[in-house]
PDB file of N, CA and C in Angstrom:
ATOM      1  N   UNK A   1       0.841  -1.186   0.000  1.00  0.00           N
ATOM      2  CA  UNK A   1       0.000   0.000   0.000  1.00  0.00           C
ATOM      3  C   UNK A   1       0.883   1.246   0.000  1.00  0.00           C
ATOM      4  N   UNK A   2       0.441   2.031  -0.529  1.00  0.00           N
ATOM      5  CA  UNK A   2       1.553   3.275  -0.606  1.00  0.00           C
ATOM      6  C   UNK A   2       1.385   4.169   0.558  1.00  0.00           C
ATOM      7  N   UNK A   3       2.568   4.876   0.851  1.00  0.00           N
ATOM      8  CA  UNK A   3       2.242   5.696   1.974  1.00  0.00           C
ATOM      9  C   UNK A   3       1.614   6.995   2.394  1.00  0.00           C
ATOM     10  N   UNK A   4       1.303   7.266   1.454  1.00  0.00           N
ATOM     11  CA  UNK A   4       0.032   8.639   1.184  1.00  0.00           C
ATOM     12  C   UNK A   4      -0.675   8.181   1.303  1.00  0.00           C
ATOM     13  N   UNK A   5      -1.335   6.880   1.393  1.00  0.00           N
ATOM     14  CA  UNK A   5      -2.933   6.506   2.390  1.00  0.00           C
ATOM     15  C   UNK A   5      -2.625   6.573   4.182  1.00  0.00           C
ATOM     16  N   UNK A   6      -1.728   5.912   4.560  1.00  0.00           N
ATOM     17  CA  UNK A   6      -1.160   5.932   5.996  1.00  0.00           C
ATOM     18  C   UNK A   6      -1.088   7.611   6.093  1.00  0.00           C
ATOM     19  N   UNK A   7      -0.528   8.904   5.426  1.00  0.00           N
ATOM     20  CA  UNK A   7      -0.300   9.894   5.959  1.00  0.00           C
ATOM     21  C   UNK A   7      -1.824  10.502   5.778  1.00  0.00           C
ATOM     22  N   UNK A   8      -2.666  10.591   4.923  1.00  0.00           N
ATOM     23  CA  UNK A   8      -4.259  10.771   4.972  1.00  0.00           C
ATOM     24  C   UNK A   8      -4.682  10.210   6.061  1.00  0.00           C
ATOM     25  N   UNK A   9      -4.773   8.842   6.656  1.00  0.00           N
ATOM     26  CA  UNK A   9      -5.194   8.584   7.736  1.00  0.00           C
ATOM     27  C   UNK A   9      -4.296   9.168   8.794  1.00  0.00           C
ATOM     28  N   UNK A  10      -3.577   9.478   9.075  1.00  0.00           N
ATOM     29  CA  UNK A  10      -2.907  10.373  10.156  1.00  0.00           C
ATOM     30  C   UNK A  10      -3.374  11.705  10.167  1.00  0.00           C
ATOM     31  N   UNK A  11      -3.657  12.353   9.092  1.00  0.00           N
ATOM     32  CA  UNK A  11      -4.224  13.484   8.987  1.00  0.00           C
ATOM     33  C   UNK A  11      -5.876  13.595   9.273  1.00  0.00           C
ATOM     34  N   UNK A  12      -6.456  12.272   9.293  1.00  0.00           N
ATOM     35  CA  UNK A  12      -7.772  12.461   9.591  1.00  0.00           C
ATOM     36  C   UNK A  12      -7.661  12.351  10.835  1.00  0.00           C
ATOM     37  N   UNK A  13      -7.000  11.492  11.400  1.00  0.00           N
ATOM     38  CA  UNK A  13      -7.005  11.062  12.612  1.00  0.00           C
ATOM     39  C   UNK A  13      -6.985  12.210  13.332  1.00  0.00           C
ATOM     40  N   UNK A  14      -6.256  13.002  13.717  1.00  0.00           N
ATOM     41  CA  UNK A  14      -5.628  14.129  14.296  1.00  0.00           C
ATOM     42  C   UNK A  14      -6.880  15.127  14.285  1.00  0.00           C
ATOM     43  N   UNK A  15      -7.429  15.602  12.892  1.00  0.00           N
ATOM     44  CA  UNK A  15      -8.901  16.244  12.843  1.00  0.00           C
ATOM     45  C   UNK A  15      -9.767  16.120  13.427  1.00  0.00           C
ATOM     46  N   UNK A  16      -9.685  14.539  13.235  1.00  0.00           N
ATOM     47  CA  UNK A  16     -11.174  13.885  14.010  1.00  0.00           C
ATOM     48  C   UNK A  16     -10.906  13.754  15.611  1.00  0.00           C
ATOM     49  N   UNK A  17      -9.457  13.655  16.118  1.00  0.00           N
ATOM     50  CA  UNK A  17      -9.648  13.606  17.501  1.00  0.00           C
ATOM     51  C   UNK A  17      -9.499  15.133  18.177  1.00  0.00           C
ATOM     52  N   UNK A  18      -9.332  16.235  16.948  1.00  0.00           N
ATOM     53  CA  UNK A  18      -9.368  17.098  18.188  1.00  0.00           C
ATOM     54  C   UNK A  18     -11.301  17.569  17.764  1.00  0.00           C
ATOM     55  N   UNK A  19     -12.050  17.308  16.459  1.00  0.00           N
ATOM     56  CA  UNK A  19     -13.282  17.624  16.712  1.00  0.00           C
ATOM     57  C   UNK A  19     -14.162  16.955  18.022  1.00  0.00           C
ATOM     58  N   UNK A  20     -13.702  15.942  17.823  1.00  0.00           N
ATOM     59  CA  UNK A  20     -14.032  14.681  18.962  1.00  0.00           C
ATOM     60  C   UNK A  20     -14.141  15.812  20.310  1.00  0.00           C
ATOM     61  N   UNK A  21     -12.995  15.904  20.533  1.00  0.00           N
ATOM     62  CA  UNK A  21     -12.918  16.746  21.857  1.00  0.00           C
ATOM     63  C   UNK A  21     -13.795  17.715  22.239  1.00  0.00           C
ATOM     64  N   UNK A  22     -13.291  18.472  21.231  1.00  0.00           N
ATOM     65  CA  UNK A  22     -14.870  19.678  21.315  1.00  0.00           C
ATOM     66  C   UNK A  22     -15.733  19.679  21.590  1.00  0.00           C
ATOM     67  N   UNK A  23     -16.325  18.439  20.902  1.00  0.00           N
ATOM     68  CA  UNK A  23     -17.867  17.957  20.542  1.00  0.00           C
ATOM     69  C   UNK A  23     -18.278  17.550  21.904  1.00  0.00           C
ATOM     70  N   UNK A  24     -17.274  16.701  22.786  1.00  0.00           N
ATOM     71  CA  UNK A  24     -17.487  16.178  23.506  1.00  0.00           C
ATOM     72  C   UNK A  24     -17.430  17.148  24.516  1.00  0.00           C
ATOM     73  N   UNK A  25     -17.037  18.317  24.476  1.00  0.00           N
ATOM     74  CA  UNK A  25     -16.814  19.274  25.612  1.00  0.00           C
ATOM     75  C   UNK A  25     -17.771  20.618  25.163  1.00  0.00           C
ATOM     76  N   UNK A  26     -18.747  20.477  24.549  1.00  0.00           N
ATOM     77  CA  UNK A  26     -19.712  21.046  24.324  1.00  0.00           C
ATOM     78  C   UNK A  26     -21.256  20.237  24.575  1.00  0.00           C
ATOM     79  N   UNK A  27     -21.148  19.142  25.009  1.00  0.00           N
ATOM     80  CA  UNK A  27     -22.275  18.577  25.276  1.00  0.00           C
ATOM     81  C   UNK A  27     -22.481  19.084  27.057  1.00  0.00           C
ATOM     82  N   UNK A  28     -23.730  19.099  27.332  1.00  0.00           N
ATOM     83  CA  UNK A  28     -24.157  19.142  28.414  1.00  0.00           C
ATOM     84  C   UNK A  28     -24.601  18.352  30.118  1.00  0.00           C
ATOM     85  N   UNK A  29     -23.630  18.262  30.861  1.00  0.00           N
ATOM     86  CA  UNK A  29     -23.447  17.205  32.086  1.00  0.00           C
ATOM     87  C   UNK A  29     -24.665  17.904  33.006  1.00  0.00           C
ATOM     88  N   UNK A  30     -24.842  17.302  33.606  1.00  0.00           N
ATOM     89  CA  UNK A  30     -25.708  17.488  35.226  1.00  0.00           C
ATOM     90  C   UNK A  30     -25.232  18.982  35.591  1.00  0.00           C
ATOM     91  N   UNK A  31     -24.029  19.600  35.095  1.00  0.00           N
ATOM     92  CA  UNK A  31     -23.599  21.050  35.980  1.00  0.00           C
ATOM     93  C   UNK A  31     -23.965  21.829  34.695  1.00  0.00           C
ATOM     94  N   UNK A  32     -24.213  21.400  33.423  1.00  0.00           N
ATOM     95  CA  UNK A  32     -24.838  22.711  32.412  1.00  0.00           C
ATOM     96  C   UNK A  32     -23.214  22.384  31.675  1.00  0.00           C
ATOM     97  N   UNK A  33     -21.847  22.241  31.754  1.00  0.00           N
ATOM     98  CA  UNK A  33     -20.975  21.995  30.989  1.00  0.00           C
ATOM     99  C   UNK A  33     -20.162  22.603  30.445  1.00  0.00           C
ATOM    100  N   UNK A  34     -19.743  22.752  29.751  1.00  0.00           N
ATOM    101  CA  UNK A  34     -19.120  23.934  28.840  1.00  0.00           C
ATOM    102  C   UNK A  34     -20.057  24.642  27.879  1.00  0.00           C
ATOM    103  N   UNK A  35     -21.182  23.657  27.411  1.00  0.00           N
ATOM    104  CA  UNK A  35     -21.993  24.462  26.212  1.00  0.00           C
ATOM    105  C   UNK A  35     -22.621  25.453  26.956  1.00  0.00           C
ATOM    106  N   UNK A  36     -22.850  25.716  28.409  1.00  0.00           N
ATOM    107  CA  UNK A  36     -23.632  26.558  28.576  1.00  0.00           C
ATOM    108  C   UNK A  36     -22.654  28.682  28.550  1.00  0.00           C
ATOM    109  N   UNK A  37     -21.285  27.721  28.573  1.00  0.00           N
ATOM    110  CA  UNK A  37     -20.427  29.264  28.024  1.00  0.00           C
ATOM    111  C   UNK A  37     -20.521  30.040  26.667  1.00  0.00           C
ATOM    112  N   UNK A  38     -21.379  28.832  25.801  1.00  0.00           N
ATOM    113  CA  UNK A  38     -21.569  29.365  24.406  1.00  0.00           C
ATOM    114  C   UNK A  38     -23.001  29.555  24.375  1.00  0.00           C
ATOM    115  N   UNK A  39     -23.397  30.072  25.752  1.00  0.00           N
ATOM    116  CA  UNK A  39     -25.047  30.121  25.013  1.00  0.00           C
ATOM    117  C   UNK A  39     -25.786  29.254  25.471  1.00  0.00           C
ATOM    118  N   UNK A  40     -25.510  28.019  25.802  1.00  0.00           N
ATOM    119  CA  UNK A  40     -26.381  26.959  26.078  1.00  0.00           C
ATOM    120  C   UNK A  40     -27.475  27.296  27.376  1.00  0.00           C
ATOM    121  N   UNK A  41     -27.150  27.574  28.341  1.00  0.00           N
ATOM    122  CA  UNK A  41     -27.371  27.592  29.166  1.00  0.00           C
ATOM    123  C   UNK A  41     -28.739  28.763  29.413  1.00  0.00           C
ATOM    124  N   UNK A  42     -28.623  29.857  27.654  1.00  0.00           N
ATOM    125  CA  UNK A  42     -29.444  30.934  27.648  1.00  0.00           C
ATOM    126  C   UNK A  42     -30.729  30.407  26.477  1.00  0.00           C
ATOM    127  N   UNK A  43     -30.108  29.588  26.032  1.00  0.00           N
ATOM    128  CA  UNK A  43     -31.045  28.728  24.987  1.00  0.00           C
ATOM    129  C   UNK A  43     -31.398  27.308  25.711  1.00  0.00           C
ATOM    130  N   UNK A  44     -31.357  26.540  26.788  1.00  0.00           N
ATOM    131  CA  UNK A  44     -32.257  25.692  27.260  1.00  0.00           C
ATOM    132  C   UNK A  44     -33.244  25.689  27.692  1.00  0.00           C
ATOM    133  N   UNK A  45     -33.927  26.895  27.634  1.00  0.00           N
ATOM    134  CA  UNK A  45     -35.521  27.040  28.278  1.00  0.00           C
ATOM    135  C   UNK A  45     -36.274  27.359  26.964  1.00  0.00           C
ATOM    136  N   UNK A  46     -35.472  27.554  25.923  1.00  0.00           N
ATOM    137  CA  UNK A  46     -35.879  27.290  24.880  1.00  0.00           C
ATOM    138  C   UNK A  46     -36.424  25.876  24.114  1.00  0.00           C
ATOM    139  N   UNK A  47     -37.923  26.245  22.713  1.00  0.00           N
ATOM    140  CA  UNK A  47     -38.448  24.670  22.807  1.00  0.00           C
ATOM    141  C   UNK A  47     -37.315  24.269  21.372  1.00  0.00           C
ATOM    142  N   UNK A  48     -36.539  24.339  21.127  1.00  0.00           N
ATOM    143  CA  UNK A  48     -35.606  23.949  20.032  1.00  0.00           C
ATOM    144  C   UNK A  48     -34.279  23.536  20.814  1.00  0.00           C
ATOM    145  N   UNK A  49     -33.978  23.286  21.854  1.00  0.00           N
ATOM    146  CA  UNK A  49     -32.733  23.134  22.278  1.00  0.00           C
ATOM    147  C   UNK A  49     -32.743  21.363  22.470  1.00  0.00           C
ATOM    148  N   UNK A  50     -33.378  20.644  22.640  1.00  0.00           N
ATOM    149  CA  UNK A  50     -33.613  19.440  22.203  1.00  0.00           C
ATOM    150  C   UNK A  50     -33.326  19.033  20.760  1.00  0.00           C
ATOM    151  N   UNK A  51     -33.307  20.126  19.780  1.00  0.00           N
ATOM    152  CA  UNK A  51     -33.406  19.362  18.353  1.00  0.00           C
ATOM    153  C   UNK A  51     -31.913  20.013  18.680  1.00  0.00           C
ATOM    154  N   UNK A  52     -30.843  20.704  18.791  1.00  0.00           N
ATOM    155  CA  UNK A  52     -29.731  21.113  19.017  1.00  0.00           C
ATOM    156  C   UNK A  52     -29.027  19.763  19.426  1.00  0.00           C
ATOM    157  N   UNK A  53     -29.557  19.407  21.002  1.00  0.00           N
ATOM    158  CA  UNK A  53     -28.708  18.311  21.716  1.00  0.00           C
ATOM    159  C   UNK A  53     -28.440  17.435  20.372  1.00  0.00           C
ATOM    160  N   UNK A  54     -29.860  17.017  19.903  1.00  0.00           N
ATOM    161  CA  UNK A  54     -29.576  15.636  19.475  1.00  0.00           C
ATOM    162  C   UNK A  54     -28.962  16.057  18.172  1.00  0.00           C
ATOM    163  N   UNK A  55     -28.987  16.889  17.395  1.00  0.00           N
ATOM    164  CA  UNK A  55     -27.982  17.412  16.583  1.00  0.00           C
ATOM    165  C   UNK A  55     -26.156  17.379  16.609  1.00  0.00           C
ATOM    166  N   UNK A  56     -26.372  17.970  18.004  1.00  0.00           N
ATOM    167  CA  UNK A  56     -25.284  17.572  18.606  1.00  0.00           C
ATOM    168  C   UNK A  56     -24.182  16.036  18.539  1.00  0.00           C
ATOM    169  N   UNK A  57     -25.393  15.502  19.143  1.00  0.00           N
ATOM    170  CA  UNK A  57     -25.133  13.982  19.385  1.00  0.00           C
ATOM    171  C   UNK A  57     -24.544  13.202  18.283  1.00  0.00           C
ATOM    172  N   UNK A  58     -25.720  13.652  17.364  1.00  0.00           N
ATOM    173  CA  UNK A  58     -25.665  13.426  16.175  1.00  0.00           C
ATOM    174  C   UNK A  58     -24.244  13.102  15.618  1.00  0.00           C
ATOM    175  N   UNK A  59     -23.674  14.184  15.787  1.00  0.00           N
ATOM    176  CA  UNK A  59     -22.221  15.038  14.937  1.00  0.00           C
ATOM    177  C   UNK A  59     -20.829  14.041  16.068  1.00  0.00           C
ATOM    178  N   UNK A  60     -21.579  14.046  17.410  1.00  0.00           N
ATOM    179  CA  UNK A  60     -20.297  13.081  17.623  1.00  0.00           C
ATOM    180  C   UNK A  60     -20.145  11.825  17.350  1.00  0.00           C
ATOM    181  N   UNK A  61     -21.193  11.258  17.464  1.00  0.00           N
ATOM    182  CA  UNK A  61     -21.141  10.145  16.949  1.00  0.00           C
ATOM    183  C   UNK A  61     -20.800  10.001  15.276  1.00  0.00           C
ATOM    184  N   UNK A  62     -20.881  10.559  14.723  1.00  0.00           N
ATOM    185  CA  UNK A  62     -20.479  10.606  13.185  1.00  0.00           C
ATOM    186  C   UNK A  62     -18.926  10.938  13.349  1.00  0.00           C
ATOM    187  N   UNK A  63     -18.437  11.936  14.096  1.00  0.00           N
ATOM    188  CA  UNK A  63     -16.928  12.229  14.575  1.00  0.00           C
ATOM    189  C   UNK A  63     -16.484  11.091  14.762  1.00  0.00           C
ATOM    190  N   UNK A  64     -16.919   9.871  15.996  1.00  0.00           N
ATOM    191  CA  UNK A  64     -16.672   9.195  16.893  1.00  0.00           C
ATOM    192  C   UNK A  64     -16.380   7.742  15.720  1.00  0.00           C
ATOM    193  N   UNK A  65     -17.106   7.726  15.002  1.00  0.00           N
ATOM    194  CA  UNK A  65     -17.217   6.447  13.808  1.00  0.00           C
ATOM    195  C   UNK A  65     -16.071   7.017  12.943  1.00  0.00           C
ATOM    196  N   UNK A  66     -15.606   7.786  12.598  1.00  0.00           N
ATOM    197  CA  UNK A  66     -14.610   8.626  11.385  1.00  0.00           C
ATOM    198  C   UNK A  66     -13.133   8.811  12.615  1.00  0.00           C
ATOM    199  N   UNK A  67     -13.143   8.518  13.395  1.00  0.00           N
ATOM    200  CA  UNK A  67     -12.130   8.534  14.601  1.00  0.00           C
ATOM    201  C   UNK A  67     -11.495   6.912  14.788  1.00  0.00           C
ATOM    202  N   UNK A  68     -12.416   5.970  14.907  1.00  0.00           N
ATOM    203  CA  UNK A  68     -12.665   4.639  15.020  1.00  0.00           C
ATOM    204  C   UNK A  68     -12.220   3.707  14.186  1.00  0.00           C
ATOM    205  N   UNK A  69     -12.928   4.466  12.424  1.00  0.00           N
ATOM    206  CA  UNK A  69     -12.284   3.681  11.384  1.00  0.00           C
ATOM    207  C   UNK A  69     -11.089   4.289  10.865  1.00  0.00           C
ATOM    208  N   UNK A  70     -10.493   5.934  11.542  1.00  0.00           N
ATOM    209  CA  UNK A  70      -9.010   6.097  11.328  1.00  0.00           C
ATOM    210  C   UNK A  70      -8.471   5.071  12.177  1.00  0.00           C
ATOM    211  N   UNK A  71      -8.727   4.477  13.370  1.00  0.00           N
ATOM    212  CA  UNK A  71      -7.624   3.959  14.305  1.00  0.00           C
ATOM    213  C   UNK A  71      -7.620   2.239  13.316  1.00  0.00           C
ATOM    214  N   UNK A  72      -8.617   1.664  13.619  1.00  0.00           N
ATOM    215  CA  UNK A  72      -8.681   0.652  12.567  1.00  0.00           C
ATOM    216  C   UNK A  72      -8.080   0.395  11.378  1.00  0.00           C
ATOM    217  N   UNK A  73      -8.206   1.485  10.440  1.00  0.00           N
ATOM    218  CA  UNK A  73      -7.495   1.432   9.309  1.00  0.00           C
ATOM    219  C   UNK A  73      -5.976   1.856   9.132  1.00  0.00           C
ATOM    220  N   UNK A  74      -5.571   2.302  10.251  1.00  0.00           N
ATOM    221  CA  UNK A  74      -3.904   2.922  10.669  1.00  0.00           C
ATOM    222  C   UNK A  74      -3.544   1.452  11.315  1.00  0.00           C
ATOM    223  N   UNK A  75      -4.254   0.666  11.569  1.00  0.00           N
ATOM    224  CA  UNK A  75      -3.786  -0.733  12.481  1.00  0.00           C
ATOM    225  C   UNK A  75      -3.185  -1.661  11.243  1.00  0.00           C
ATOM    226  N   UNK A  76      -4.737  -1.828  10.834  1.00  0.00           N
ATOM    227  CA  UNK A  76      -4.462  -2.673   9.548  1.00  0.00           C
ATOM    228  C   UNK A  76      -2.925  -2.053   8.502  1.00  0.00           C
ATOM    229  N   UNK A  77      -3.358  -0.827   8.038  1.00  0.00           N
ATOM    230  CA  UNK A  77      -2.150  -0.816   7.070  1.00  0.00           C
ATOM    231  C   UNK A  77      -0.494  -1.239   7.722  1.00  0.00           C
ATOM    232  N   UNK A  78      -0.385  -0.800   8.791  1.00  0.00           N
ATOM    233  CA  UNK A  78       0.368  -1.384   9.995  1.00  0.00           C
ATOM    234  C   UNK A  78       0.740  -2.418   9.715  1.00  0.00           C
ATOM    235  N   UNK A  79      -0.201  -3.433   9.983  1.00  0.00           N
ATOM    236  CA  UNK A  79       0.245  -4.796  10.032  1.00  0.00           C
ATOM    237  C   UNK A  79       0.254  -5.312   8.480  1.00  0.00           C
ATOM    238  N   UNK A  80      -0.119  -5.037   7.665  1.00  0.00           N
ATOM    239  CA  UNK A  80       0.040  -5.287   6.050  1.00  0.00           C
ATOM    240  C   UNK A  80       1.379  -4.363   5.897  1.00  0.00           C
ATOM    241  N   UNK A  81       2.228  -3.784   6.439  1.00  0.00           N
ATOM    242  CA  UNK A  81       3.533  -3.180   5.928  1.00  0.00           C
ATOM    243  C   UNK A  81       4.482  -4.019   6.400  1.00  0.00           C
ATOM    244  N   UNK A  82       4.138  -4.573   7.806  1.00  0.00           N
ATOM    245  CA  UNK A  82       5.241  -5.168   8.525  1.00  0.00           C
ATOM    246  C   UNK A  82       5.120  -6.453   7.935  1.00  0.00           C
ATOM    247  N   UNK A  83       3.911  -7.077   7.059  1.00  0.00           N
ATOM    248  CA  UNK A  83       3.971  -8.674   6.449  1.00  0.00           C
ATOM    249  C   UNK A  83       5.221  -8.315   4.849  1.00  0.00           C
ATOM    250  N   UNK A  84       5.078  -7.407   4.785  1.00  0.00           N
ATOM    251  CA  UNK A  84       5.150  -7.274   3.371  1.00  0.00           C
ATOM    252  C   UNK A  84       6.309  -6.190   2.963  1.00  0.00           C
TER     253      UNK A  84
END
């Protein structure tokens, strides 16, 4: 496999784990969280902040799968370099 697929997946990787972070530090805990520094906290008594969360959710989990199959696919090419 050539190595401009391994450096694309390093480059996603890195994207996707610092969106990851974010995402994950913009969701909302039992204390209101970080999202409530962006607003959240002035938009939850609002009736649209439910379609937000799960919007939210949404986006990490799509992060979280594109994070998952970088680590996976950085494994594999891995072990297909070291056979070969």
């Amino acid at each position: 496999m050539p190595i401009g697929f391994a450096y694309t997946l390093v480059v996603l990787l890195v994207i996707s784990s610092i969106l990851l972070t974010l995402l994950v530090l913009l969701h909302r805990g039992k204390g209101g969280g970080m999202s409530s520094m962006f607003g959240g906290g002035v938009t939850s008594s609002l009736a649209g902040s439910s379609v937000a969360e799960k919007n939210l959710d949404r986006y990490t989990v799509l992060v979280g799968v594109i994070w998952f199959a970088c680590i996976v696919g950085l494994g594999l090419w891995l072990k297909l370099a070291q056979q070969g």
